[in-house]
N, C-alpha and C. Protein backbone atom coordinates (compact mmCIF):
# COMPACT_ATOMS: atom_id res chain seq x y z
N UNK A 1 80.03 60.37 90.60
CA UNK A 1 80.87 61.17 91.47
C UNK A 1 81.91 60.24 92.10
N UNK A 2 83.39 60.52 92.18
CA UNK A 2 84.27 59.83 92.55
C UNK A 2 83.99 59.90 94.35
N UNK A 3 84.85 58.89 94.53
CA UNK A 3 84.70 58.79 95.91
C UNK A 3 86.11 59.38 96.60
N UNK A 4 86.28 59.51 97.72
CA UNK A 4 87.06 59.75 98.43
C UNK A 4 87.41 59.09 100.06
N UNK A 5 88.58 58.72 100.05
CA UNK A 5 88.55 57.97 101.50
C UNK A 5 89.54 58.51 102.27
N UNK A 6 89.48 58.84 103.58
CA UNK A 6 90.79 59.23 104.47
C UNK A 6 90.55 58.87 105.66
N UNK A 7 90.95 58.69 106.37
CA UNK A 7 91.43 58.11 108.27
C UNK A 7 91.07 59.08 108.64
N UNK A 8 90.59 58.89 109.58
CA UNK A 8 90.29 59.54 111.20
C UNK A 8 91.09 59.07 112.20
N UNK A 9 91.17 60.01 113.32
CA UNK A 9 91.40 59.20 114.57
C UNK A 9 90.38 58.65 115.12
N UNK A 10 90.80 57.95 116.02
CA UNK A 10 89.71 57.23 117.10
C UNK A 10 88.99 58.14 117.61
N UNK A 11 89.79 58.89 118.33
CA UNK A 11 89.21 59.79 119.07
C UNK A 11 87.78 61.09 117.96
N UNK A 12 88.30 61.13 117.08
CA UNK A 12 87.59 62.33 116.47
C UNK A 12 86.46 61.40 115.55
N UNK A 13 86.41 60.05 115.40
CA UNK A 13 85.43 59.21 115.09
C UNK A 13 84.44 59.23 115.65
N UNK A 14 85.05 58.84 117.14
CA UNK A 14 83.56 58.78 118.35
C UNK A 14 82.77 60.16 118.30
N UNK A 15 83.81 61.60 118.19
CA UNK A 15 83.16 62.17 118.04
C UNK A 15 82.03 62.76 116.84
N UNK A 16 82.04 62.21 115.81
CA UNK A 16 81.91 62.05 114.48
C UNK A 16 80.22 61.40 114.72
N UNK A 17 80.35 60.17 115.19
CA UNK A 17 79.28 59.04 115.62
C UNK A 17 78.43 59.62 116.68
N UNK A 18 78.68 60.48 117.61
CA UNK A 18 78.12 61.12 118.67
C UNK A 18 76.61 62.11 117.68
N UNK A 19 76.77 62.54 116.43
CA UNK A 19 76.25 63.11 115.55
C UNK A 19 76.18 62.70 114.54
N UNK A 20 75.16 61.46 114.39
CA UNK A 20 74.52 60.35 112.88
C UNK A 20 74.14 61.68 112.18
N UNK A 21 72.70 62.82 112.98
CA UNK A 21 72.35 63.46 112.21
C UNK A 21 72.91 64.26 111.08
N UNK A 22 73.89 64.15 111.58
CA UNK A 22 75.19 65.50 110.89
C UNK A 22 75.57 64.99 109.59
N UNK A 23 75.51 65.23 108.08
CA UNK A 23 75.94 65.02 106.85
C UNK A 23 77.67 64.89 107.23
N UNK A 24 77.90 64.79 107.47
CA UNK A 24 79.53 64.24 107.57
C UNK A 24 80.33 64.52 106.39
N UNK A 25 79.82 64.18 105.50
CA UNK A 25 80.39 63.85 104.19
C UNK A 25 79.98 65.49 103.21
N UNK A 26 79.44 65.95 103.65
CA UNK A 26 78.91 67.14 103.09
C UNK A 26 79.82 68.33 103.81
N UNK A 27 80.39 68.10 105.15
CA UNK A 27 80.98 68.95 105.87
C UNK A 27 82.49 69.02 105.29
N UNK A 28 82.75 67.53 104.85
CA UNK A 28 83.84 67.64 104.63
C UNK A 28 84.39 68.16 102.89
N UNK A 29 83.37 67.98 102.39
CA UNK A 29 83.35 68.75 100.50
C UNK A 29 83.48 70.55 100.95
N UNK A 30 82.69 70.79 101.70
CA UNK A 30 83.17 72.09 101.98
C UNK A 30 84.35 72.35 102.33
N UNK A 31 84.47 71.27 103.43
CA UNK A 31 85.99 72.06 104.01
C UNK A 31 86.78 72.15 103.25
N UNK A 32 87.01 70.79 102.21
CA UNK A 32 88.30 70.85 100.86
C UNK A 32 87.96 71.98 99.85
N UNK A 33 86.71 72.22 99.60
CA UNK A 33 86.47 73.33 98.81
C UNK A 33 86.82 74.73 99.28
N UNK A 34 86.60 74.72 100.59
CA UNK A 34 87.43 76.23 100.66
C UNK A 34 88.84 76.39 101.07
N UNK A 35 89.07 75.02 101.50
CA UNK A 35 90.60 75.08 101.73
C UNK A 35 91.34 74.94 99.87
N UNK A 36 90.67 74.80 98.90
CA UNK A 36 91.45 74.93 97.35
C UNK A 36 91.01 75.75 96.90
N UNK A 37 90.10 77.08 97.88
CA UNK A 37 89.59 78.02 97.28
C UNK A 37 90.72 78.78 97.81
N UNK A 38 91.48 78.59 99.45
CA UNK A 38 92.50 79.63 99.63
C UNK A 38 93.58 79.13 98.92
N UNK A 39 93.76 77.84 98.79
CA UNK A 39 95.23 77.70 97.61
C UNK A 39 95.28 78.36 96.33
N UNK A 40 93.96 78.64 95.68
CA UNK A 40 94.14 79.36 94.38
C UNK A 40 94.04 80.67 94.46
N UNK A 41 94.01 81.12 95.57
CA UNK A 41 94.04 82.95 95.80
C UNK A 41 95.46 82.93 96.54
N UNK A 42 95.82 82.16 96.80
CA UNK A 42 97.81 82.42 97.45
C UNK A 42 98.59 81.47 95.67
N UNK A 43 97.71 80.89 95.06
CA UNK A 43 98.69 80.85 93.97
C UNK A 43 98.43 82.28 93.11
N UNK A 44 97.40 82.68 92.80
CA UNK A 44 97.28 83.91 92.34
C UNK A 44 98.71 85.10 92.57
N UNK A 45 98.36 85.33 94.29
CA UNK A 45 99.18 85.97 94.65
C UNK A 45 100.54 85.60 94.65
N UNK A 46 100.93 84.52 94.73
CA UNK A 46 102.44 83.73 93.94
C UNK A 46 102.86 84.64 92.55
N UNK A 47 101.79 84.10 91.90
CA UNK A 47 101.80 84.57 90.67
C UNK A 47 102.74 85.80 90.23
N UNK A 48 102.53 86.59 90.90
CA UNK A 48 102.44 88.19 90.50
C UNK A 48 103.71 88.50 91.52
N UNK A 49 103.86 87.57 92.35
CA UNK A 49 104.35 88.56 93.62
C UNK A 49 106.49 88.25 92.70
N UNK A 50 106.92 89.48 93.15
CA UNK A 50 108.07 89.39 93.18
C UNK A 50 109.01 88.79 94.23
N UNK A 51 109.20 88.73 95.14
CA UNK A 51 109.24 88.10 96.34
C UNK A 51 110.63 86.89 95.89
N UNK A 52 112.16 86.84 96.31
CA UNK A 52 112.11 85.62 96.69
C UNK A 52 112.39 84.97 97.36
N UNK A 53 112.68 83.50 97.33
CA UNK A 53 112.43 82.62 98.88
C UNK A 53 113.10 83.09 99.97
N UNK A 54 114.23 84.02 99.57
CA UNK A 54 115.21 84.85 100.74
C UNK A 54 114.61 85.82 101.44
N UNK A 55 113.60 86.75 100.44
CA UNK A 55 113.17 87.61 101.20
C UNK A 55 112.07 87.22 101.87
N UNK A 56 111.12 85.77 101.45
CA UNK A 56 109.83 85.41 102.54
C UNK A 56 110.67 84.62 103.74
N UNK A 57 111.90 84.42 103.35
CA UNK A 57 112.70 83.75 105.09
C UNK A 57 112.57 84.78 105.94
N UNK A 58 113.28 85.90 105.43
CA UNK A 58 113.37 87.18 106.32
C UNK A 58 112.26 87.52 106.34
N UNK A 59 111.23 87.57 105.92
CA UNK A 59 109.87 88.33 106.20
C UNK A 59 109.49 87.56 107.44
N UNK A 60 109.65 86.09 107.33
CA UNK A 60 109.01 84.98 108.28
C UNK A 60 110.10 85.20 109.82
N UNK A 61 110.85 85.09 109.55
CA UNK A 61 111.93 85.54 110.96
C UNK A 61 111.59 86.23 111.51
N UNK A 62 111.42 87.50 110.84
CA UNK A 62 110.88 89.01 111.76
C UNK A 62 109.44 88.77 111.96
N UNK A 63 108.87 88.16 111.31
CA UNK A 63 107.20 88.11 112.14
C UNK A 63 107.41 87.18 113.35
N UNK A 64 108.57 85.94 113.51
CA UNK A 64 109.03 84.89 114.64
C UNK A 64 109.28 85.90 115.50
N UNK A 65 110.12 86.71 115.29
CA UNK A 65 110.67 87.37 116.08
C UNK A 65 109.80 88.78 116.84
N UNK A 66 108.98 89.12 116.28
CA UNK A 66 108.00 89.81 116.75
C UNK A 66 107.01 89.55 117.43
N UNK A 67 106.67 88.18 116.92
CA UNK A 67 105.69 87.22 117.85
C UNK A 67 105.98 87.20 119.18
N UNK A 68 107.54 86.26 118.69
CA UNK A 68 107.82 85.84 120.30
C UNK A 68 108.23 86.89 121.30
N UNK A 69 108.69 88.17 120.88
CA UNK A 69 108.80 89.28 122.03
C UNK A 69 107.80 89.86 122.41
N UNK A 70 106.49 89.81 121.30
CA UNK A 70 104.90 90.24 122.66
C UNK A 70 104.51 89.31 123.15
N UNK A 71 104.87 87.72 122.79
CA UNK A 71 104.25 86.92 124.00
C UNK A 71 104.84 87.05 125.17
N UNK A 72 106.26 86.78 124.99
CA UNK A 72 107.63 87.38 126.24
C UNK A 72 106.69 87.98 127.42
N UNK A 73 106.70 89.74 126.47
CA UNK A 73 106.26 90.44 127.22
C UNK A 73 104.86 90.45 127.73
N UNK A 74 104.15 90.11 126.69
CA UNK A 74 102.36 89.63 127.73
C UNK A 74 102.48 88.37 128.77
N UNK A 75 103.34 87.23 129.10
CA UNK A 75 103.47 86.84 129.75
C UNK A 75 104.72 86.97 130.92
N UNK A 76 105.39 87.60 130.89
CA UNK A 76 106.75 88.11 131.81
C UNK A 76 106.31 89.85 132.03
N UNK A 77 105.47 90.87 131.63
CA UNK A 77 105.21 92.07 131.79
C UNK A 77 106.88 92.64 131.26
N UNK A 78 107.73 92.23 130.89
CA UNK A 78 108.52 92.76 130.43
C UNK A 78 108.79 93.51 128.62
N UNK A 79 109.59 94.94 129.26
CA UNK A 79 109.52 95.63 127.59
C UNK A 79 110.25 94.39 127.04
């Protein structure tokens, strides 16, 4: 089995070490495994989708823009 190496921070080390018991290395095969389990269900959906990069700008704007006027308003009580 190949190996794999990546950095930590300091900070998220200690916390890492705070828990010997914890498989570490087992937590992290999962996490990449389901994080390339959602890349191959959004390439899927790539796949097929008609979509292009103009219309996911504008799709992405209006969800910005929708966002930021209910936070607006959940934090200012304003329509």
């Amino acid at each position: 089995m190949p190996n794999l190496t990546f950095s930590v921070s300091d900070e998220l080390y200690a916390m890492i070490r705070e828990h010997p018991e914890i498989k570490w290395s087992a937590i992290a095969r999962q996490a990449l495994r389901d994080y390339y389990s959602k890349l191959r269900k959004l390439d899927k959906l790539l796949k097929v989708s008609k979509l292009t990069s103009k219309d996911v700008e504008q799709i992405a704007d209006s969800i910005k823009k929708g966002m930021w006027k209910r936070h607006k308003k959940s934090t200012t009580g304003e329509p």
